[in-house]
Protein backbone atom coordinates (compact mmCIF):
# COMPACT_ATOMS: atom_id res chain seq x y z
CA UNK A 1 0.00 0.00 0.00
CA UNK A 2 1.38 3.16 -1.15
CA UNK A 3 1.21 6.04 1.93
CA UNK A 4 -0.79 9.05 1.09
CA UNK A 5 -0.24 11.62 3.45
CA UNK A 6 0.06 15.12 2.71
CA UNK A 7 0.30 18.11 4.36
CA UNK A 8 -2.82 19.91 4.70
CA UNK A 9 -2.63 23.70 4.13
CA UNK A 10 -5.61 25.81 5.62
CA UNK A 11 -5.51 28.82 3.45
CA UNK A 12 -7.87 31.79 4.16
CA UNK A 13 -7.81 35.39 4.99
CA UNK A 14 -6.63 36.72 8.59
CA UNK A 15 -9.70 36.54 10.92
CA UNK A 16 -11.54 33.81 9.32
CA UNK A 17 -10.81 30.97 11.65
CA UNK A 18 -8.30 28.86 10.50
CA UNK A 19 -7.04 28.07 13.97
CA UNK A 20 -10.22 26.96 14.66
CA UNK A 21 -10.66 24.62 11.98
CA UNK A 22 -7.21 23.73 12.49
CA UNK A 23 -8.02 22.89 16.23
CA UNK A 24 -11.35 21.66 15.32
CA UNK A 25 -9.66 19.21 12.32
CA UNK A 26 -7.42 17.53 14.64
CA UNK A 27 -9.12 17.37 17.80
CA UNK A 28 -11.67 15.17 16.24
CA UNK A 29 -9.56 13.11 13.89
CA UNK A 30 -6.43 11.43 14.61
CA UNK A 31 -5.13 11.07 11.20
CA UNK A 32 -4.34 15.17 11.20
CA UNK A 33 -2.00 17.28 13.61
CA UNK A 34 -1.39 20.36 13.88
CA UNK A 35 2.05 22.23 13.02
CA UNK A 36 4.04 23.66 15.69
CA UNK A 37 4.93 26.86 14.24
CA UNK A 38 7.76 28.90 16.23
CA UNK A 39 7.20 32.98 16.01
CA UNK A 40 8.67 36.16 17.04
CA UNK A 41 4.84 37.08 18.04
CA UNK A 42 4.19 36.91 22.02
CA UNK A 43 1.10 34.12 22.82
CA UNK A 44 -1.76 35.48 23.06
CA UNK A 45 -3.88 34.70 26.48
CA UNK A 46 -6.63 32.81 24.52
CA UNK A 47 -3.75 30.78 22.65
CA UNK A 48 -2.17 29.57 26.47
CA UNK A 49 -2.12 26.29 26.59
CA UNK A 50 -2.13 25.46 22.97
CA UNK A 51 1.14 23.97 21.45
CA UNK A 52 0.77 25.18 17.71
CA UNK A 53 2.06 28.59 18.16
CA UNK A 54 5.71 28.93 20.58
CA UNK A 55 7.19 31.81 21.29
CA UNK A 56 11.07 32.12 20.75
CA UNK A 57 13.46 35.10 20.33
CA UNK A 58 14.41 36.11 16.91
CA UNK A 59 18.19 35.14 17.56
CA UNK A 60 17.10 31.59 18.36
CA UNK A 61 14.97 31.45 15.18
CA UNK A 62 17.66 32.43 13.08
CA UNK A 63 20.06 29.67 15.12
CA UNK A 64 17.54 27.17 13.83
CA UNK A 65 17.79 29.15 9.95
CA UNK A 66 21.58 28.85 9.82
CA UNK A 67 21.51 25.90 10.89
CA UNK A 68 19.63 24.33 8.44
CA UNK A 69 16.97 23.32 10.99
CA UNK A 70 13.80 25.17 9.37
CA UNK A 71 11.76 24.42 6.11
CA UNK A 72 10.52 27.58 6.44
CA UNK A 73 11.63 31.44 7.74
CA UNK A 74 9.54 34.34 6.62
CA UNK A 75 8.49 37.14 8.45
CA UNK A 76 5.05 38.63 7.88
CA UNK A 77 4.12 42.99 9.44
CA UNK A 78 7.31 42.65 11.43
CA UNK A 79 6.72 39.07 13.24
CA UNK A 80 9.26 36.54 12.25
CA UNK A 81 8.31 32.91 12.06
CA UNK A 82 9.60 29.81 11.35
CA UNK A 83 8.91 25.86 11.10
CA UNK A 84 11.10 22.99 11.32
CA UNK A 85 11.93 20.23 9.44
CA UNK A 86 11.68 17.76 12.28
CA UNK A 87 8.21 18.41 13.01
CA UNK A 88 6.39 17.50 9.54
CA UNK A 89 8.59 14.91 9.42
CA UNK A 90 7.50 13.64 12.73
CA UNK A 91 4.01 14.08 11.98
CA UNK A 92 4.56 12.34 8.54
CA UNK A 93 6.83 9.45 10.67
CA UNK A 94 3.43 8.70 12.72
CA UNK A 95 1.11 7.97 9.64
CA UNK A 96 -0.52 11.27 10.36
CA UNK A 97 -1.56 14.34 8.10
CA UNK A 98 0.32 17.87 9.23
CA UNK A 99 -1.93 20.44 9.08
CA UNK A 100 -0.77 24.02 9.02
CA UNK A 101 -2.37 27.66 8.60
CA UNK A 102 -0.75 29.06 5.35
CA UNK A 103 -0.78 32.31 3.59
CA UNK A 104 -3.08 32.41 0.43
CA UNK A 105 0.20 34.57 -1.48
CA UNK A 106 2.93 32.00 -0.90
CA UNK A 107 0.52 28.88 -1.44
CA UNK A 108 2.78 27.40 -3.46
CA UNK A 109 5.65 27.52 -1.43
CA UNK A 110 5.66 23.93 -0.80
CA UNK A 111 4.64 22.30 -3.50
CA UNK A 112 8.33 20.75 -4.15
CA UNK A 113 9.05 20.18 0.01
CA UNK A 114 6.01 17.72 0.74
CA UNK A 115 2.94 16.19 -0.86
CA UNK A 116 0.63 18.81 -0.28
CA UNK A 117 -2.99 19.42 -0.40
CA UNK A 118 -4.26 22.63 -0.46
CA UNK A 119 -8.08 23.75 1.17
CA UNK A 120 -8.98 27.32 0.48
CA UNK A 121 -11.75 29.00 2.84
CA UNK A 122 -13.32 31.57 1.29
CA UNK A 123 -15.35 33.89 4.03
CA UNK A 124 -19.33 34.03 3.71
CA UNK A 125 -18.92 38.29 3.58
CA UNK A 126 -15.38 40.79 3.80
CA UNK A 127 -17.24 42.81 6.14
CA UNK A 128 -18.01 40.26 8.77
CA UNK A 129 -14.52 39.15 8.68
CA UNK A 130 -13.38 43.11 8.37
CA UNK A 131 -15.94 43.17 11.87
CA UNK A 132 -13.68 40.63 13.87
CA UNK A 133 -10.65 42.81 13.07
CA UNK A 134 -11.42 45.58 15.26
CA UNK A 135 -10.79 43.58 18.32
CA UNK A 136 -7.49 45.86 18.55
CA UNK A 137 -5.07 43.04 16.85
CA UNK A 138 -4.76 45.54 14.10
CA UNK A 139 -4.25 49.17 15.24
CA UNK A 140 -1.93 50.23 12.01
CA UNK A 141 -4.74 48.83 9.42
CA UNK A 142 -1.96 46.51 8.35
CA UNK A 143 -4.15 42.89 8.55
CA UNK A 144 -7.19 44.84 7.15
CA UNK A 145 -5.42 45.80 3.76
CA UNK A 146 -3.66 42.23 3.77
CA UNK A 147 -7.62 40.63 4.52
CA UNK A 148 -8.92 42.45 1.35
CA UNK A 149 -6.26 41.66 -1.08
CA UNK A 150 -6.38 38.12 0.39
CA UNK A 151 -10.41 38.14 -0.27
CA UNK A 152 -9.98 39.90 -3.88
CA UNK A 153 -7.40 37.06 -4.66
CA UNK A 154 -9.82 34.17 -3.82
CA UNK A 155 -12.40 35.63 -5.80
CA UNK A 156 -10.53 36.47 -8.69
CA UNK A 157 -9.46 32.24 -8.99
CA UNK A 158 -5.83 33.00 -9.21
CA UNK A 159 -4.92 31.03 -6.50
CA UNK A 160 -5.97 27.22 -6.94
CA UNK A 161 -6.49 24.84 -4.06
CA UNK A 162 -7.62 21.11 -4.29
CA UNK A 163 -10.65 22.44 -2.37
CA UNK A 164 -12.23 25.71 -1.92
CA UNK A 165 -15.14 26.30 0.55
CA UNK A 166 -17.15 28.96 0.62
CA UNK A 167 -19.81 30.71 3.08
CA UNK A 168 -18.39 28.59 5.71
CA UNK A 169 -19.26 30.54 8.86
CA UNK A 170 -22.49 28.68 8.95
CA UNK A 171 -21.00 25.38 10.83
CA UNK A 172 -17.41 25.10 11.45
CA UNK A 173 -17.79 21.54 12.22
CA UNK A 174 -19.58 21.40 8.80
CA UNK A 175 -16.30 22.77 7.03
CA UNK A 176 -14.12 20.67 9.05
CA UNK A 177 -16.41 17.47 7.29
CA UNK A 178 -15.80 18.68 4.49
CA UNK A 179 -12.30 19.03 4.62
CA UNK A 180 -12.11 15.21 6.17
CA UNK A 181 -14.28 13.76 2.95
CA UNK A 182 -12.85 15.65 0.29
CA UNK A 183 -9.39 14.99 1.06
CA UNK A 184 -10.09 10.92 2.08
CA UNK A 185 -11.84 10.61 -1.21
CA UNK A 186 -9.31 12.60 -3.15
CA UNK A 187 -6.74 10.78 -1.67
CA UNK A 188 -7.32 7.03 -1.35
CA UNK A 189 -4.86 4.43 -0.77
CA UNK A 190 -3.46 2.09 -3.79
């Protein structure tokens, strides 16, 4: 049997809940974890507790950079972050699916690192996700701009993913179905 597990990339605009998903994906199905990404960013009190984001200093990410330790190091409105190597490959080592929260503009970034498979959420309405902005993450404006391009790129199909849902505020548990069927029956095994 040939093994065909792929990383999962959740790609959406900021604000539309792809942690949740995320968190929602692999809570309730063994066969997906979640990415430990390292960042520049200080944890946020509702993400205590939760082991995909870590904290480090921006000398000890780019430690892990020269030393060849990260698949990825990009740095996104002055945050730095930064993933390593060992921990897709120790997600991949269990018989598991990574999942990680991507970027909709790089989403091809790692097409030639890992079998990938790409979901794109699409928000039900910009302004509802432009509403959850103003919780004071965003006093310089910067996600808001970044949220409309983001939305404006979906919707003009020049960014392909293997799935694409749409007006998916309704049920989060509904998308996360979705996600679980499309990419079992896209991606049976020989």
């Amino acid at each position: 049997m040939a093994n065909k597990n792929k990383l999962i990339l959740l790609c959406a605009p900021s604000g539309t809940g792809k942690s949740t998903i995320a968190r929602m994906l692999t809570a309730t199905d063994n066969r997906f974890r979640h990415v430990q990404v390292l960042t520049t960013r200080k944890i946020r009190p509702n993400e205590k507790g939760r082991m995909e984001k870590v904290h480090v200093k921006l000398e000890k990410l780019k430690a892990l950079k020269d030393n060849g330790e990260l698949v990825n190091f990009n740095e996104k409105d002055d945050v730095y972050y930064g993933i390593k190597y060992e921990t897709i490959d120790d997600v991949f080592n269990a018989g598991a699916n990574p999942v990680l929260e991507w970027d909709l503009n790089n989403l091809n970034y790692w097409d030639d690192k890992f079998p990938v498979y790409k979901v794109i959420l699409n928000p039900s309405s910009k302004d509802e996700v432009l509403k959850k902005l103003k919780d004071g993450r965003d006093p310089t404006g910067v996600r808001k701009a970044g949220v409309e391009k983001e939305i404006e790129l979906i919707n003009s199909k020049k960014v392909k993913g293997d799935i694409t849902i749409t007006n998916f505020n309704a049920s989060l548990m509904d998308t996360v179905q979705k996600i679980r069927k499309a990419f079992f029956s896209s991606n049976k095994l020989n």
